[in-house]
N, C-alpha and C. Protein backbone atom coordinates (compact mmCIF):
# COMPACT_ATOMS: atom_id res chain seq x y z
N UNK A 1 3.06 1.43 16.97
CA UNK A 1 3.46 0.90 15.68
C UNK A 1 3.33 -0.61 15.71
N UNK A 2 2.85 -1.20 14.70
CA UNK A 2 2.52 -2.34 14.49
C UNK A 2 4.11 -3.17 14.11
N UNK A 3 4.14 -4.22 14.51
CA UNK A 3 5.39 -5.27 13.57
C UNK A 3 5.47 -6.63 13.42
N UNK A 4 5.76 -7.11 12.73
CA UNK A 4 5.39 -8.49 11.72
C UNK A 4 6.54 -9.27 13.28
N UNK A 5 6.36 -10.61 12.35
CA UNK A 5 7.17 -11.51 13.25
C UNK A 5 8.70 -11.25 12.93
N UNK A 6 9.51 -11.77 14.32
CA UNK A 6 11.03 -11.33 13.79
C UNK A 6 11.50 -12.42 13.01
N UNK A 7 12.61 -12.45 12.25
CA UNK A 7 12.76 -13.05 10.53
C UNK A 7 14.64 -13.44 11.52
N UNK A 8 15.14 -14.96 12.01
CA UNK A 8 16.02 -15.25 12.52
C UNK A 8 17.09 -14.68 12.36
N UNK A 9 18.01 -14.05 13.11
CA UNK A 9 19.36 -13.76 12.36
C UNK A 9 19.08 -12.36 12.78
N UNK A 10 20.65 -11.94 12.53
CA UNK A 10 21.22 -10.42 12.84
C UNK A 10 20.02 -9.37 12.49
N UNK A 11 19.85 -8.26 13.74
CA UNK A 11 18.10 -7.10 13.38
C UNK A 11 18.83 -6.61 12.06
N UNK A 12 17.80 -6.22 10.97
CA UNK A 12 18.43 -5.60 9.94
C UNK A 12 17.63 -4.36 10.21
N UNK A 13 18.09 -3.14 9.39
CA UNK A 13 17.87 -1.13 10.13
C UNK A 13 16.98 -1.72 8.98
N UNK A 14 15.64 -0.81 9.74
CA UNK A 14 14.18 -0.58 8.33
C UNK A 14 15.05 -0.18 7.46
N UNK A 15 14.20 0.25 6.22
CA UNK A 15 14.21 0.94 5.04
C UNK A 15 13.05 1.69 4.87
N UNK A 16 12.74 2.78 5.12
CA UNK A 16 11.99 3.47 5.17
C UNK A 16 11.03 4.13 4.07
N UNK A 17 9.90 3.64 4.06
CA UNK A 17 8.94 3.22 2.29
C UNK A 17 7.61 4.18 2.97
N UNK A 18 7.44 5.31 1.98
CA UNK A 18 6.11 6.24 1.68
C UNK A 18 5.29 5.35 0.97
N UNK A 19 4.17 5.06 1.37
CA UNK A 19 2.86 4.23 0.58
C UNK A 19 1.62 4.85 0.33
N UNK A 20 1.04 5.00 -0.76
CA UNK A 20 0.04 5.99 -0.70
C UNK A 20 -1.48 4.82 -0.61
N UNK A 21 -2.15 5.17 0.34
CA UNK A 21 -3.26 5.02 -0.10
C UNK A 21 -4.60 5.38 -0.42
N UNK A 22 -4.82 5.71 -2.55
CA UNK A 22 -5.21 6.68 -2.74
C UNK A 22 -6.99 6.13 -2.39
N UNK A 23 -7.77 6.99 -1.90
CA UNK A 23 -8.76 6.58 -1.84
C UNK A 23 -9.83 7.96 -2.61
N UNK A 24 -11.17 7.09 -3.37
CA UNK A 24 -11.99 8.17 -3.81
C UNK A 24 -13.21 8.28 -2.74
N UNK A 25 -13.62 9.73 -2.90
CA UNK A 25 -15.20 10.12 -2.01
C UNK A 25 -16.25 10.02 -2.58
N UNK A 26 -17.16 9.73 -2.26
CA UNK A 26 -18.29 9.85 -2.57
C UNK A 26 -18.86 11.51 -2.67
N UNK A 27 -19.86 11.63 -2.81
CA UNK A 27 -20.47 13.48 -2.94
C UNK A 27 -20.41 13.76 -1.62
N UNK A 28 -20.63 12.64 -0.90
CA UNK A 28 -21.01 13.00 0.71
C UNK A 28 -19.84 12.40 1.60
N UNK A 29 -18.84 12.70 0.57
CA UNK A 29 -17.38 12.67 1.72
C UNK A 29 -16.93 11.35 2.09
N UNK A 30 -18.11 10.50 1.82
CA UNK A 30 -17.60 9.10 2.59
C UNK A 30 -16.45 8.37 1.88
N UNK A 31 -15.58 7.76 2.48
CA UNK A 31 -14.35 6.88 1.58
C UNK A 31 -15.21 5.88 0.73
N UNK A 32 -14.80 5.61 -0.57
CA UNK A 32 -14.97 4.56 -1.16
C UNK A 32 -13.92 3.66 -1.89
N UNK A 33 -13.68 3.10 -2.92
CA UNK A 33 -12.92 2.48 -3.84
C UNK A 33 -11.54 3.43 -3.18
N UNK A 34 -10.53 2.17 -3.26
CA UNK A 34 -9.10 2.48 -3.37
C UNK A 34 -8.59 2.06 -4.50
N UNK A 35 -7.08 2.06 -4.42
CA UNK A 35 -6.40 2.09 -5.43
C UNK A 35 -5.39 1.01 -5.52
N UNK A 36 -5.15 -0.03 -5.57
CA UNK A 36 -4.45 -0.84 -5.57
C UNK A 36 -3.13 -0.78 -7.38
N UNK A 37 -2.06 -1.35 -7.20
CA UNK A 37 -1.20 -1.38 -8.35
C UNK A 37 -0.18 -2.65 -7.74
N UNK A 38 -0.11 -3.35 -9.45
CA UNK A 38 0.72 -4.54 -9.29
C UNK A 38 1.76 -4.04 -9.39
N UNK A 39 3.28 -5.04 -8.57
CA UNK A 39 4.82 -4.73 -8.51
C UNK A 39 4.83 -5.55 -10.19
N UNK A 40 5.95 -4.88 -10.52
CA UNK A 40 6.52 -4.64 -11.74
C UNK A 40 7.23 -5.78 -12.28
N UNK A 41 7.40 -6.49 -13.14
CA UNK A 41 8.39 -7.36 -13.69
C UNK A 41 9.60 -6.91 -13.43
N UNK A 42 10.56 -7.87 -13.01
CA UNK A 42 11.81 -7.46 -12.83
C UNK A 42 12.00 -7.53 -11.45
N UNK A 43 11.07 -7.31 -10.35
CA UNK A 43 10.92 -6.97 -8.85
C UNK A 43 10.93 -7.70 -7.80
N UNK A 44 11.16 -7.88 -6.88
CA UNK A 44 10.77 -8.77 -5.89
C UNK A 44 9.38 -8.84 -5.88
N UNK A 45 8.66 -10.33 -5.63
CA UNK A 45 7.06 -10.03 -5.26
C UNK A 45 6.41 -9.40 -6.93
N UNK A 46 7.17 -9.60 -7.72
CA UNK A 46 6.23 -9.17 -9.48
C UNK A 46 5.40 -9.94 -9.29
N UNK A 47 4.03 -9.14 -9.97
CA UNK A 47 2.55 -9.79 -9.69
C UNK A 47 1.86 -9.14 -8.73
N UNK A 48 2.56 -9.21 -7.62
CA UNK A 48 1.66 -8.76 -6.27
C UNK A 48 0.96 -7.49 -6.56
N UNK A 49 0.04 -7.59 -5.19
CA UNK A 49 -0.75 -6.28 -5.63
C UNK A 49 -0.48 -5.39 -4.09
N UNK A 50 -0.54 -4.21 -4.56
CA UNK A 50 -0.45 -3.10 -3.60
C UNK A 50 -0.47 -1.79 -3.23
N UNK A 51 -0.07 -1.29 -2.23
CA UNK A 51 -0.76 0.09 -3.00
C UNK A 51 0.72 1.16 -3.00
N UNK A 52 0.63 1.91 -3.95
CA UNK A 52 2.01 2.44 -4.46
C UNK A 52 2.71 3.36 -3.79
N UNK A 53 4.06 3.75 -3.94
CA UNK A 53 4.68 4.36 -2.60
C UNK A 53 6.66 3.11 -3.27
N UNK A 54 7.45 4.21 -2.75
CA UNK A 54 8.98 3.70 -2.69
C UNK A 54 9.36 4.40 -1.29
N UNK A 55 10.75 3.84 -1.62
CA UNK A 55 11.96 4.40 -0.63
C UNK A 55 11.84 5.79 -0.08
N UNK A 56 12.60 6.33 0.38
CA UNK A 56 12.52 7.54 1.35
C UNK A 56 13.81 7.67 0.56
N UNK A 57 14.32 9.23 0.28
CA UNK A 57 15.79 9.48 -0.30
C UNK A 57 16.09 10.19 0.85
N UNK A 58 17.34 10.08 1.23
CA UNK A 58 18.34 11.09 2.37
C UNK A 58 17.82 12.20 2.83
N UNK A 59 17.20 12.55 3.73
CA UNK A 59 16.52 13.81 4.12
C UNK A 59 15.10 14.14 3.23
N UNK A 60 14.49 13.41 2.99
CA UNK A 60 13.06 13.77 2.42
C UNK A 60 12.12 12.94 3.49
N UNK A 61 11.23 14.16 3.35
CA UNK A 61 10.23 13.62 4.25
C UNK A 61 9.00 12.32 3.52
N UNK A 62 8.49 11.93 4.37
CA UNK A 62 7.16 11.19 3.73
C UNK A 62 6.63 11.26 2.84
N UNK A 63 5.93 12.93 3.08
CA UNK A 63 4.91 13.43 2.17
C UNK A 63 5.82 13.83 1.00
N UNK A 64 7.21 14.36 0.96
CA UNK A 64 7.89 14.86 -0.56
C UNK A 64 8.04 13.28 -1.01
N UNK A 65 8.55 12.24 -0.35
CA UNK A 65 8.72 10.83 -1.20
C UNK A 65 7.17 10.11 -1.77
N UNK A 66 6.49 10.69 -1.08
CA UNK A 66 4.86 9.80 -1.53
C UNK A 66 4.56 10.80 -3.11
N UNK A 67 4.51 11.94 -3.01
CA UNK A 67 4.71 12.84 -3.87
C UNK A 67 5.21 12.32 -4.89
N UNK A 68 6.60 12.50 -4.69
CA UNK A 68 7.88 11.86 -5.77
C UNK A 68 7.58 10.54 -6.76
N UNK A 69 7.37 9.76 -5.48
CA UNK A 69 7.05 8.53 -6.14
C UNK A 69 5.65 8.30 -6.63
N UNK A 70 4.91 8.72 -6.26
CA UNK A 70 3.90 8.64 -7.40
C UNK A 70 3.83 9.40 -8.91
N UNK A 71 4.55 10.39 -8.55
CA UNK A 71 4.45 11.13 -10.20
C UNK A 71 5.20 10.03 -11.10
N UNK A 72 6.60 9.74 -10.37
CA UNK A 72 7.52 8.38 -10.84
C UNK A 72 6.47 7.21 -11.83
N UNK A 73 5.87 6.52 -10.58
CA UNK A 73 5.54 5.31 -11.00
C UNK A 73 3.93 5.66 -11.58
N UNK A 74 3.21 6.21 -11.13
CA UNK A 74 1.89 6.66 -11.37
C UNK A 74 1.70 7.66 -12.45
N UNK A 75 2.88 8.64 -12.79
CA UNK A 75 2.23 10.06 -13.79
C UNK A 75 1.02 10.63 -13.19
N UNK A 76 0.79 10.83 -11.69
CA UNK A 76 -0.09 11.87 -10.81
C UNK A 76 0.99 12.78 -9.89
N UNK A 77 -0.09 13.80 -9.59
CA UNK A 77 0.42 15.22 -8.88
C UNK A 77 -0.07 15.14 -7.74
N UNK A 78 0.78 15.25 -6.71
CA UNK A 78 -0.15 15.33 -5.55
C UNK A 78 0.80 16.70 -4.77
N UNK A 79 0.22 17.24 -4.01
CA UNK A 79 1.24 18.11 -3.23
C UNK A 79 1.29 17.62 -1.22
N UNK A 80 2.67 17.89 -1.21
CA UNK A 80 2.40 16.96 -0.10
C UNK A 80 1.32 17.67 1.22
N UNK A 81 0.88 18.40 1.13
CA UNK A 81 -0.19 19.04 2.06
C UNK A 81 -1.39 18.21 1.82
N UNK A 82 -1.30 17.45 0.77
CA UNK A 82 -2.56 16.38 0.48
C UNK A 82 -2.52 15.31 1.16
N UNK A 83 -1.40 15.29 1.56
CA UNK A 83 -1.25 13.70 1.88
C UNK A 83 -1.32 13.50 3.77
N UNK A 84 -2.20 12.55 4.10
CA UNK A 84 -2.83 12.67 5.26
C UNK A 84 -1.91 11.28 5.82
N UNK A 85 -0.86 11.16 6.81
CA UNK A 85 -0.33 10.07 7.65
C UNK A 85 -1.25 9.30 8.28
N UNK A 86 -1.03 7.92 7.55
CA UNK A 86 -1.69 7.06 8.55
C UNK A 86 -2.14 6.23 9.69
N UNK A 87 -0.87 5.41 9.29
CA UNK A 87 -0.74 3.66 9.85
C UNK A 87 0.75 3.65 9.62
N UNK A 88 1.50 3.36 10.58
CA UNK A 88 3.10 2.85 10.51
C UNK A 88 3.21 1.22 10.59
N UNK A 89 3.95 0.52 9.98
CA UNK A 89 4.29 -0.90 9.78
C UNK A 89 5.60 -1.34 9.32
N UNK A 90 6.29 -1.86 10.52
CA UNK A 90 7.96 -2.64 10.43
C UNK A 90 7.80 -4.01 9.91
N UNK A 91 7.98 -4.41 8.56
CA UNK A 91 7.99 -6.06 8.16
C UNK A 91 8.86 -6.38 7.61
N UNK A 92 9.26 -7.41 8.20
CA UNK A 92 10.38 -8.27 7.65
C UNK A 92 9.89 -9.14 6.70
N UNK A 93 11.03 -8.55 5.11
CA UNK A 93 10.30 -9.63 4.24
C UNK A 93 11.66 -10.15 3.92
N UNK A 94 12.11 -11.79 3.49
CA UNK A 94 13.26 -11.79 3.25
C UNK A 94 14.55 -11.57 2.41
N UNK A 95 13.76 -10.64 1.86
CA UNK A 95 14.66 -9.77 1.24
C UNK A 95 15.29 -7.92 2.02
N UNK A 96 14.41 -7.47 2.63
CA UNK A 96 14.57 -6.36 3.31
C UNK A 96 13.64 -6.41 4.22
N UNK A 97 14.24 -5.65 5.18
CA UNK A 97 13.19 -5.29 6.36
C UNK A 97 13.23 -3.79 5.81
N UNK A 98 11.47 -3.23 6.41
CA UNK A 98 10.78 -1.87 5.84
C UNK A 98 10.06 -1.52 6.80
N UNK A 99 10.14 -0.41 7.44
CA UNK A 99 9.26 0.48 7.83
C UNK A 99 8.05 0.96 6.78
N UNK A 100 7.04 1.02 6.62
CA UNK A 100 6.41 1.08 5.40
C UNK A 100 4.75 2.77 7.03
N UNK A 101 5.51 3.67 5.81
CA UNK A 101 4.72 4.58 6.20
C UNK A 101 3.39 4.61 4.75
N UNK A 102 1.72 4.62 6.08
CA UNK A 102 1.04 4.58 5.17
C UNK A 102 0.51 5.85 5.32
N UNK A 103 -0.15 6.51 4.17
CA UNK A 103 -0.79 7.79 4.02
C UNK A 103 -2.00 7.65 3.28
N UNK A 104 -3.20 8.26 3.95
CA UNK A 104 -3.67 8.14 3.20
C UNK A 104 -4.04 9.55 1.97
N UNK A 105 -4.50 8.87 0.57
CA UNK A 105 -4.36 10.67 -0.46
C UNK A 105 -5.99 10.71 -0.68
N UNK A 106 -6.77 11.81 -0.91
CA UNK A 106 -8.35 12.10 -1.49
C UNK A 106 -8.34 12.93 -2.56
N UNK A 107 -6.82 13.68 -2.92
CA UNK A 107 -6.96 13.83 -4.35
C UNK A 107 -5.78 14.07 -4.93
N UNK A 108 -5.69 14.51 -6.07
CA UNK A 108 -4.29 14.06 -7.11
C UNK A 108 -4.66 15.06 -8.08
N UNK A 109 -3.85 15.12 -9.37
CA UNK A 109 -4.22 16.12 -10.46
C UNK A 109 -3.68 14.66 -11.78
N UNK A 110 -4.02 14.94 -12.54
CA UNK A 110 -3.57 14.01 -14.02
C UNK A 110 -4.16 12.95 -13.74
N UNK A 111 -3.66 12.48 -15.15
CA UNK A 111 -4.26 10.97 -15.68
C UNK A 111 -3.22 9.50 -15.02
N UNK A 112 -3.86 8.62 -15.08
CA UNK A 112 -3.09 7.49 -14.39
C UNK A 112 -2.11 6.52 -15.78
N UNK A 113 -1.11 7.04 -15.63
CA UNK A 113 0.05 6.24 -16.02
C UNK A 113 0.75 5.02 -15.60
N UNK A 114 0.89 4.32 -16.05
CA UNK A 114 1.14 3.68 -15.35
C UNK A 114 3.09 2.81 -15.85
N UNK A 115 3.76 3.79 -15.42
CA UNK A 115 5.27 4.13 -15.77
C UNK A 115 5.83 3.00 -15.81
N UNK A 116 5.72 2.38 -15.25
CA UNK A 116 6.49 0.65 -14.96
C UNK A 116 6.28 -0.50 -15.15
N UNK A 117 4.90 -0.36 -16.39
CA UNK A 117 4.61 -1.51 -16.88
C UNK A 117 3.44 -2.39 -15.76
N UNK A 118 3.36 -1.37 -14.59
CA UNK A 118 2.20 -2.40 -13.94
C UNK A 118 0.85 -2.17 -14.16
N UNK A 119 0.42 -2.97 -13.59
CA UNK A 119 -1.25 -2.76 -13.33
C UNK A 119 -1.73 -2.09 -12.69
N UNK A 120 -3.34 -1.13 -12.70
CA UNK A 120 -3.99 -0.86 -11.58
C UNK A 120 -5.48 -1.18 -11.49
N UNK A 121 -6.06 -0.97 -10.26
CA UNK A 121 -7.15 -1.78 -9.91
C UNK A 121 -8.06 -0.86 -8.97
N UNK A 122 -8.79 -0.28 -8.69
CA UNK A 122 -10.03 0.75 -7.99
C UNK A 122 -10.45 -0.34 -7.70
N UNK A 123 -10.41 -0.84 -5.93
CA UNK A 123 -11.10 -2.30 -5.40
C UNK A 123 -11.73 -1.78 -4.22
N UNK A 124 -12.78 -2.20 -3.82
CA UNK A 124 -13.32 -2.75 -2.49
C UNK A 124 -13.18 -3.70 -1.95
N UNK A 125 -13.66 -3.92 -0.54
CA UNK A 125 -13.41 -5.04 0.15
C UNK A 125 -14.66 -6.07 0.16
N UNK A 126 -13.99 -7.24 0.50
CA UNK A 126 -13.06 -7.56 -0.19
C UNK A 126 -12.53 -7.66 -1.54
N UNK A 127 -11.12 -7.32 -1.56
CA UNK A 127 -10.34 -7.13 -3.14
C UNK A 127 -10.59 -8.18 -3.95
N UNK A 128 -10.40 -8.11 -5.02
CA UNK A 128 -10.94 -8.77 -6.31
C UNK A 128 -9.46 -9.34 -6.66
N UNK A 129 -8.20 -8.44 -6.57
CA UNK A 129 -6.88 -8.72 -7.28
C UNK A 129 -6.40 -9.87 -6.12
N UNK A 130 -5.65 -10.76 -6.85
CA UNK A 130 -4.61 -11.32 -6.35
C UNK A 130 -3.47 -11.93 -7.21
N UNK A 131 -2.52 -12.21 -6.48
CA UNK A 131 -1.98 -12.14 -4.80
C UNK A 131 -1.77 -11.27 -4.46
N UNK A 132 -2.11 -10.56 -2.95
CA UNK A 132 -1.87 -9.94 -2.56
C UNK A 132 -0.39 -9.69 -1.69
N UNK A 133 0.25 -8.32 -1.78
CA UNK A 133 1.33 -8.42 -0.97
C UNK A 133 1.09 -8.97 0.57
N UNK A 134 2.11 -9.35 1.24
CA UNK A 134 1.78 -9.26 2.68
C UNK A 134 1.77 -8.21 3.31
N UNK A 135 2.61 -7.31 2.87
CA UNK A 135 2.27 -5.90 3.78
C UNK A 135 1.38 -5.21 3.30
N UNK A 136 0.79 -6.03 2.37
CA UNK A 136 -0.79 -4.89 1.98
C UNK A 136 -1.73 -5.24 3.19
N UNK A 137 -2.03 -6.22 3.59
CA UNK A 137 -2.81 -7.16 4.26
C UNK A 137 -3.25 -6.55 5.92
N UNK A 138 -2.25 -5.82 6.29
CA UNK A 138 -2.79 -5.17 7.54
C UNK A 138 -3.51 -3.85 7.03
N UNK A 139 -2.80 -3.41 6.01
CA UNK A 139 -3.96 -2.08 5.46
C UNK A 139 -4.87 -2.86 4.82
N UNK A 140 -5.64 -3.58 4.63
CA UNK A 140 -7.43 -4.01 4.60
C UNK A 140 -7.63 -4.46 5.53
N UNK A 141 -7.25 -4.69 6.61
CA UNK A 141 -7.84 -4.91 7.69
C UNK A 141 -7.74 -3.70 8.66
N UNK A 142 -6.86 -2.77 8.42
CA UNK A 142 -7.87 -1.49 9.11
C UNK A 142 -8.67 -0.58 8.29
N UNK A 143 -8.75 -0.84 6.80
CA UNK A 143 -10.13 -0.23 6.07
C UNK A 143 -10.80 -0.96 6.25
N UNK A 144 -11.05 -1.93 6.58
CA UNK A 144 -12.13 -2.96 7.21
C UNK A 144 -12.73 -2.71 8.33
N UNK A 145 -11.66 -2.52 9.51
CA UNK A 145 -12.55 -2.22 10.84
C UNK A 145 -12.70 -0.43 10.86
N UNK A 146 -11.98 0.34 9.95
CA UNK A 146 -12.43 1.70 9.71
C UNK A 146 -14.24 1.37 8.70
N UNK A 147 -14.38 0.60 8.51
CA UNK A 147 -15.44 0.61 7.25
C UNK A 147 -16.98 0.17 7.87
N UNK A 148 -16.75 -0.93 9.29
CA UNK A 148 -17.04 -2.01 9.72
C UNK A 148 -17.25 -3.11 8.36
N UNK A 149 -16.33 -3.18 7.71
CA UNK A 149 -16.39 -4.42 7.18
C UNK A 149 -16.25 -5.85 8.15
N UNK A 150 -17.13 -6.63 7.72
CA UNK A 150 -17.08 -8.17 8.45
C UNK A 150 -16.83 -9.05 7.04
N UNK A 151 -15.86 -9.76 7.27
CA UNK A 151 -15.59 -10.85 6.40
C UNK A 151 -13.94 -11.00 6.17
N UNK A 152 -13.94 -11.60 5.05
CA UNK A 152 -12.48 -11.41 4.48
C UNK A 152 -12.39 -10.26 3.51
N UNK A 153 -11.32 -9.85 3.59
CA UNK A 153 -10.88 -8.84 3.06
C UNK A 153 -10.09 -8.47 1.62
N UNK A 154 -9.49 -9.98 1.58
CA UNK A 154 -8.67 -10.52 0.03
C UNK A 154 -8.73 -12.16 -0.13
N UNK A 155 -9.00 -12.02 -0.98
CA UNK A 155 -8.89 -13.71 -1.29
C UNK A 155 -8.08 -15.04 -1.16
N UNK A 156 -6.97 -14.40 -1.24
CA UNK A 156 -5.62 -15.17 -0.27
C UNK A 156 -6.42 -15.45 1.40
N UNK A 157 -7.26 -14.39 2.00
CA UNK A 157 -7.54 -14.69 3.81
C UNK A 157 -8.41 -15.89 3.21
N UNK A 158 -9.37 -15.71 2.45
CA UNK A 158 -10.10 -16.90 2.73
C UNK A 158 -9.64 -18.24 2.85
N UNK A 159 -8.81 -18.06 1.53
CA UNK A 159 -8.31 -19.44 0.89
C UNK A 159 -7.21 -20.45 2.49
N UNK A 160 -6.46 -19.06 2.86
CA UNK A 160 -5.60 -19.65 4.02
C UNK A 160 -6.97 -20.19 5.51
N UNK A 161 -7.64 -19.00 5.72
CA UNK A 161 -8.68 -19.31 6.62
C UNK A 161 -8.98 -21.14 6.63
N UNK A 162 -9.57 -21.04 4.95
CA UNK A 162 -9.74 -22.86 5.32
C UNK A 162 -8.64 -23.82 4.96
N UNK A 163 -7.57 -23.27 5.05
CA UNK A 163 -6.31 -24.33 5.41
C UNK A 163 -5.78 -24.50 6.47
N UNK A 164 -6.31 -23.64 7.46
CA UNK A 164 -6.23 -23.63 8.70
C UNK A 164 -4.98 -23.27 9.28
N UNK A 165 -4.23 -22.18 7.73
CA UNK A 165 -3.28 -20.70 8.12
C UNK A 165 -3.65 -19.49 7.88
């Protein structure tokens, strides 16, 4: 399992976050375009872009919360036998620390709603949207070295690249 830098002060317990990342196929199976969605007005990080997924409720697994929360925020169906575990990631942001389970989805049923007033975006690499979250940022860089993508990956890397962060 991957984890961000530690954030000073007393360990705070994850919070444990289902993230979907929905990706489409080509005829010939290959991954293409994902799915990116902006956080919501009202939110920590409103604006950002990322890919969708909440909290974990008391005894639900991954796949029933990735489920859940997408019909929630998205108006799609997925069943959790769809949903393929990915990539695990502990980040401290300073507002909460999150375990952020990623999954990835290849298909869904319905139309894209978009319940909460955000945005969505079908991107390649590198992404077109910004700002990007920070915990989006390690998931394009392993669809990147899953892709062999070479370059930057979101437009925020470049911009920091030549500031020399």
């Amino acid at each position: 399992m991957s984890e961000s830098r530690p954030v000073a002060g007393p360990v705070r317990t994850p919070v444990d976050v289902a993230v979907g990342v929905l990706i489409e196929r080509d005829a010939d199976g290959r991954e293409g375009r994902f799915l990116l969605t902006s956080r919501p007005a009202g939110k920590v990080y409103a604006g950002y872009w990322e890919f969708p997924g909440g909290k974990l409720e008391d005894g639900e697994s991954v796949e029933a919360a990735l489920a859940r929360e997408l019909h929630e925020e998205l108006g799609v169906t997925l069943e959790p036998a769809q949903v393929q575990r990915w990539q695990e990631l502990v980040m401290d942001y300073p507002h909460a620390r999150v375990r952020l389970h990623f999954c990835k989805v290849f298909a869904w049923r319905g139309a894209f709603e978009m319940r909460e007033g955000q945005s969505m975006a079908w991107q390649a690499l590198p992404v077109e949207v910004t700002p990007v979250l920070p915990g989006t940022v390690p998931v394009l860089q392993w669809l990147a070295a899953e892709r062999g993508h070479a370059g930057p990956t979101h437009g925020g890397e470049a911009q920091s690249s030549r500031e020399g962060g």
